[in-house]
Every structure is written in structure tokens, then in C-alpha cells.
C-alpha atoms as a PDB file:
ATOM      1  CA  UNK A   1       8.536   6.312 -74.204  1.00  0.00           C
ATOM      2  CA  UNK A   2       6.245   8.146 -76.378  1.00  0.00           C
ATOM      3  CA  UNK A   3       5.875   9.096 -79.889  1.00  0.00           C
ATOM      4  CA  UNK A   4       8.805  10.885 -80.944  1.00  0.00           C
ATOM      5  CA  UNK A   5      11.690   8.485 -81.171  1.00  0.00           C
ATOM      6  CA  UNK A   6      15.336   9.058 -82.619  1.00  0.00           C
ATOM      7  CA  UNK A   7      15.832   7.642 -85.916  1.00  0.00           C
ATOM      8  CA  UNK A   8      18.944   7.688 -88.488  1.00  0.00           C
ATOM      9  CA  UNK A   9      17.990  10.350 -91.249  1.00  0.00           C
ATOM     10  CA  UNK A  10      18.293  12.709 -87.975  1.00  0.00           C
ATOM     11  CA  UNK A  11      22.204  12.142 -87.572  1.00  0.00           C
ATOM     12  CA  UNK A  12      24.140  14.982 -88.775  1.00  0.00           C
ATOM     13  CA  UNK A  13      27.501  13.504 -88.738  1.00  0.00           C
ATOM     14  CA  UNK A  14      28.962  16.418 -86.674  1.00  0.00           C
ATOM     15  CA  UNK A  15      28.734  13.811 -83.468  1.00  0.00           C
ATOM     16  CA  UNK A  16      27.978  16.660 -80.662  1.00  0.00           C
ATOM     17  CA  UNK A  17      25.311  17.728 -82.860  1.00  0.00           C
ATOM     18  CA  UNK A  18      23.677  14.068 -83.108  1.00  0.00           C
ATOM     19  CA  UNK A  19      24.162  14.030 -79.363  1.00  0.00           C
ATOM     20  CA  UNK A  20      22.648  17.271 -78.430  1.00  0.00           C
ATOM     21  CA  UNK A  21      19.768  16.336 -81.410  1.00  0.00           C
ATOM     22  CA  UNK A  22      19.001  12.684 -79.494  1.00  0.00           C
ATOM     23  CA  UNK A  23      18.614  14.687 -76.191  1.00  0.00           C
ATOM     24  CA  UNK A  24      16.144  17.463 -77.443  1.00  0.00           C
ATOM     25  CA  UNK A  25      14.506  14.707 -78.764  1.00  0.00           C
ATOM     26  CA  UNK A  26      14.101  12.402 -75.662  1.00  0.00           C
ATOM     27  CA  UNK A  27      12.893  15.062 -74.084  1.00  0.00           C
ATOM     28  CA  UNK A  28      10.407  16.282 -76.459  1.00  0.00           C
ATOM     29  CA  UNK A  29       9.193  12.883 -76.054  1.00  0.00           C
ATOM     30  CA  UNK A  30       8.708  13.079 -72.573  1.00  0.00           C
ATOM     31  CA  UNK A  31       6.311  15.963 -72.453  1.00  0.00           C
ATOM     32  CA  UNK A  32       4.778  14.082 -74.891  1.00  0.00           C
ATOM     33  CA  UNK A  33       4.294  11.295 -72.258  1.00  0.00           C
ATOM     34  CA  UNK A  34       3.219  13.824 -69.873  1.00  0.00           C
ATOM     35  CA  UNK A  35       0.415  16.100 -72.322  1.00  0.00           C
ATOM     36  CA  UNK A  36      -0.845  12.411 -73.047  1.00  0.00           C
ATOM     37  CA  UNK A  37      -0.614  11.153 -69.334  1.00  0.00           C
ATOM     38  CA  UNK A  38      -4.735  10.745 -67.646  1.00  0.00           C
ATOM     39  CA  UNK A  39      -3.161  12.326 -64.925  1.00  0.00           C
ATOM     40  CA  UNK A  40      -0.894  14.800 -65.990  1.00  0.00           C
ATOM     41  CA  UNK A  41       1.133  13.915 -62.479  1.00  0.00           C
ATOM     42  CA  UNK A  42       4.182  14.884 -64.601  1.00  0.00           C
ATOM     43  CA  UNK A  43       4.951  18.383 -64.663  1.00  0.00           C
ATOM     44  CA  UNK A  44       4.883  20.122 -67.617  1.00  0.00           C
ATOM     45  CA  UNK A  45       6.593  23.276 -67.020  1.00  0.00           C
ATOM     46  CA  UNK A  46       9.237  21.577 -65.259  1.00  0.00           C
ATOM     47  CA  UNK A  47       9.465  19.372 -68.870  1.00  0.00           C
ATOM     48  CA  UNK A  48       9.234  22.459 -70.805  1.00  0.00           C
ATOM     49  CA  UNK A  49      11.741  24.963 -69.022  1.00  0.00           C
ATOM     50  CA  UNK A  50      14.086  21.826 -69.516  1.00  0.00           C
ATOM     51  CA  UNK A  51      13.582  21.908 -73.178  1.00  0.00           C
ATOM     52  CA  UNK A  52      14.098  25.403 -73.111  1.00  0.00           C
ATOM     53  CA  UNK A  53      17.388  25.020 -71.012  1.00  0.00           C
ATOM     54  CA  UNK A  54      18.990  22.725 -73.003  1.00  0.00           C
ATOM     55  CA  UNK A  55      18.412  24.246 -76.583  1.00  0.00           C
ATOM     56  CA  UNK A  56      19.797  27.191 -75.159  1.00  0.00           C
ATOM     57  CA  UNK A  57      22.467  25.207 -74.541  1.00  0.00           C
ATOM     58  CA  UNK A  58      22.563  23.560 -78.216  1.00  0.00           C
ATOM     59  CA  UNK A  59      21.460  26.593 -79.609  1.00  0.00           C
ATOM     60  CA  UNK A  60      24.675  28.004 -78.479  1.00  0.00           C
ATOM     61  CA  UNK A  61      27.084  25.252 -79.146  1.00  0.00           C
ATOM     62  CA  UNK A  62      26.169  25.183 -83.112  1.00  0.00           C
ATOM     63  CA  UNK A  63      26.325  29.227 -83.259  1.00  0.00           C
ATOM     64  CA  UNK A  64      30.142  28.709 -81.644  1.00  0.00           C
ATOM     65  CA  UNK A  65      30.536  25.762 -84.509  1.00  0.00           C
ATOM     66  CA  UNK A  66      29.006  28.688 -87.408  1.00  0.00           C
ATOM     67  CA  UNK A  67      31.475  31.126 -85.794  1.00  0.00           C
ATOM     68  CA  UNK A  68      34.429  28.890 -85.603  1.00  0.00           C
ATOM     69  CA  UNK A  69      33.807  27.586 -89.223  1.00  0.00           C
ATOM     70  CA  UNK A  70      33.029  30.973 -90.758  1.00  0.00           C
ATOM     71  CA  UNK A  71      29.481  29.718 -92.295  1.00  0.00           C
ATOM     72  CA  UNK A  72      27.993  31.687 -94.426  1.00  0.00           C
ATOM     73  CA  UNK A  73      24.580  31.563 -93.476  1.00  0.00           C
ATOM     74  CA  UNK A  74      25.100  32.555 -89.598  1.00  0.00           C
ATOM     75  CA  UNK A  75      23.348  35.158 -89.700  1.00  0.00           C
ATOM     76  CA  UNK A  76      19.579  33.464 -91.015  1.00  0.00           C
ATOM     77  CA  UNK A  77      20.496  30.529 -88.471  1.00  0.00           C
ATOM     78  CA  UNK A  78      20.572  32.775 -85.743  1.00  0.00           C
ATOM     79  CA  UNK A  79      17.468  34.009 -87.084  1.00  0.00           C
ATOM     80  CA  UNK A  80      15.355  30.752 -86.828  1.00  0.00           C
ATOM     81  CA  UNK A  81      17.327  29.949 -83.650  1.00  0.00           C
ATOM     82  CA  UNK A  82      15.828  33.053 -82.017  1.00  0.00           C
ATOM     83  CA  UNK A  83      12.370  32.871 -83.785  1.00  0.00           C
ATOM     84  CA  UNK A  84      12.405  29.337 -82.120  1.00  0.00           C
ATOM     85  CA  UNK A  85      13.275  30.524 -79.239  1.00  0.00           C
ATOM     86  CA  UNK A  86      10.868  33.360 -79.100  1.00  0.00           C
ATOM     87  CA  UNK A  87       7.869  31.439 -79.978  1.00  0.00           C
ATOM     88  CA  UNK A  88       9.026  28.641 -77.044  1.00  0.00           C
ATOM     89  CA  UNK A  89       8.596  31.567 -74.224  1.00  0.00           C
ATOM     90  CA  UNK A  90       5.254  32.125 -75.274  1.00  0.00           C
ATOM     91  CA  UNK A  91       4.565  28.514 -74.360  1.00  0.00           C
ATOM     92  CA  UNK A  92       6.503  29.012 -70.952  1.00  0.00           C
ATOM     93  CA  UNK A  93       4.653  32.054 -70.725  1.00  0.00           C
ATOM     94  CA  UNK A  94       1.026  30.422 -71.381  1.00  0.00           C
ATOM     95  CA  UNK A  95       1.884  27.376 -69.022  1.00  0.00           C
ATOM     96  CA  UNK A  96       3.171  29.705 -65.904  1.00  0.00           C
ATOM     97  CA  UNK A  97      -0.134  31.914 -66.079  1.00  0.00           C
ATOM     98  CA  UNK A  98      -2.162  28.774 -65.985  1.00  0.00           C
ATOM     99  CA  UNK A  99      -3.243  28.259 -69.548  1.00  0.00           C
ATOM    100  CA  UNK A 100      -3.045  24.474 -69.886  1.00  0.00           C
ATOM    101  CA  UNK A 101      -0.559  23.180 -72.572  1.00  0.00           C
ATOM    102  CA  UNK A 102      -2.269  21.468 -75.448  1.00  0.00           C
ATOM    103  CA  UNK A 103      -0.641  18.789 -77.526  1.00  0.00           C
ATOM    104  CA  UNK A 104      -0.259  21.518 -80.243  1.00  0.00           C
ATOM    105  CA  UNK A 105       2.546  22.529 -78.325  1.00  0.00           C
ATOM    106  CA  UNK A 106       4.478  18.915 -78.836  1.00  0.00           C
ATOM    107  CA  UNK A 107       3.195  18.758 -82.678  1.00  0.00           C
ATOM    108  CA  UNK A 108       5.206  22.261 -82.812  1.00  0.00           C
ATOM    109  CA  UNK A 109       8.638  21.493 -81.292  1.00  0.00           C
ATOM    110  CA  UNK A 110       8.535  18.026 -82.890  1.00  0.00           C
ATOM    111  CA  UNK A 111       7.904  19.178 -86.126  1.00  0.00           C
ATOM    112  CA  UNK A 112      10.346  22.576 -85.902  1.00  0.00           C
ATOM    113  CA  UNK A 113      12.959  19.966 -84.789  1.00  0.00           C
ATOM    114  CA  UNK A 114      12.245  17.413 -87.439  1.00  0.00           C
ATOM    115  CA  UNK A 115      12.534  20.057 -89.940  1.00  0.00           C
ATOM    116  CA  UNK A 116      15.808  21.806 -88.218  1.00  0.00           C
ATOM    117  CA  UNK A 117      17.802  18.755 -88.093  1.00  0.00           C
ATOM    118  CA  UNK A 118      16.750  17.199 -91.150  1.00  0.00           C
ATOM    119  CA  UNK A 119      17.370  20.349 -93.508  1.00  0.00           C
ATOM    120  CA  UNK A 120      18.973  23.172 -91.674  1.00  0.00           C
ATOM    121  CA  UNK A 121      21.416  21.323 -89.664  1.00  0.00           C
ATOM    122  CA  UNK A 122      22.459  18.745 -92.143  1.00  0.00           C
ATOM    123  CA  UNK A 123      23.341  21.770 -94.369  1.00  0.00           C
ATOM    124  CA  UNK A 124      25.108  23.635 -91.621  1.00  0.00           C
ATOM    125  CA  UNK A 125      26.894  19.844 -90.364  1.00  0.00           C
ATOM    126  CA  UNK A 126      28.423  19.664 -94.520  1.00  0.00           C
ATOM    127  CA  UNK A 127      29.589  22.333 -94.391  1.00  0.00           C
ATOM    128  CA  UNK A 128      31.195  22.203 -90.932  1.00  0.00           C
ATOM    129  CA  UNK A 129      32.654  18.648 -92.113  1.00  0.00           C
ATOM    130  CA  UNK A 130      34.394  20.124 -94.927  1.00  0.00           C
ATOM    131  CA  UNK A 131      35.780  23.238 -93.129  1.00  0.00           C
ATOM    132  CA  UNK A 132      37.940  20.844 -91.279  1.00  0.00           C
ATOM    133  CA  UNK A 133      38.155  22.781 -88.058  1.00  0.00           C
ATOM    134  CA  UNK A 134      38.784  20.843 -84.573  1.00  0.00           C
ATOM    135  CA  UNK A 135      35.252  19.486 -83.374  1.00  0.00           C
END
């Protein structure tokens, strides 16, 4: 393993979040692994449309949590889910025509995730503990 390693100020307590959170993060750390890699034998589109596949995924599994739960501030969490996902085609994007991934591209999704989980989610996780609906 790399870098990026799951710690305890990530959990949540909304246990399908920590789950889904511990994934994106393993796998952030593997294209880690791979950008650092002398060969690069690892392939890093493959890592990155993975990461892309499975925050759809977890992207849509909180916004059915927001919905259930009524939260108030859907609407701007849909917003930085979509920025997020906007700004992750353009790496997709880059990679498929050739342009070489840089390690700006790991500093980016593990610092967006640090700072999602750590104050976005933890907000949206209190107040999806306190709405008491069926997890």
C-alpha cells in the first residue's frame, strides 16, 4: 500500500458510509501505487474509471440517504457531488487522449475526499443519525 491509508477521524458513524469511505480510499491509494510505480505497469485509467465507478455508486447511495432523511442541505451536496464529479471526467478525459496523469491528480481526490468525509459527510452522517430512519 501507498500513502493514503484509512484512519479513525474518517468514520462517519453511518456504517455504509464508513464502508463505501474505506473503499474510495483503498483505491485512491492504489493509483497512488501506480502514478509512483518506475514502471507504471499498472494501469491508470483502468484505476481511475474504477474510482469513478464506484463514487458514482457512493455518490448515489448518500443522495438516497439525504432524500430518505429529508436533509436540508441536499441540494449544495449534490452540488459538490457533481462539481466532483465533473472535474474527475476531465482527468478520464486527459488520461484517454494520452495526456499522462500526474500525481496532482492523487493530491486532488485525496485531499477532496479528506475534506468530504471529514466535514461534509460527518455533518450530513449527524444529521442522518438523529433522523432515525432505517439505515
Amino acid at each position: 500500500m501507498g500513502i493514503f491509508t484509512w484512519n479513525s477521524s474518517f468514520v462517519v458513524g453511518v456504517d455504509m458510509i464508513d464502508q463505501q469511505h474505506r473503499v474510495l480510499v483503498s483505491k485512491i491509494d492504489l493509483l497512488y501505487d501506480a502514478l509512483v510505480s518506475q514502471e507504471r505497469s499498472l494501469n491508470i485509467k483502468q484505476l481511475l474509471d474504477d474510482i469513478v465507478d464506484y463514487t458514482n455508486l457512493h455518490f448515489r447511495a448518500e443522495e438516497e440517504l439525504m432524500i430518505r432523511s429529508g436533509y436540508p442541505e441536499l441540494k449544495d451536496h449534490l452540488s459538490r457531488h457533481h462539481k466532483f464529479e465533473q472535474k474527475i471526467h476531465i482527468f478520464q478525459q486527459q488520461e484517454q487522449e494520452g495526456i499522462k496523469i500526474e500525481m496532482d491528480v492523487f493530491d486532488y481526490l485525496q485531499d477532496w475526499l479528506i475534506e468530504h468525509i471529514l466535514v461534509i459527510d460527518k455533518k450530513f452522517a449527524d444529521f442522518v443519525q438523529k433522523s432515525k430512519i432505517d439505515i
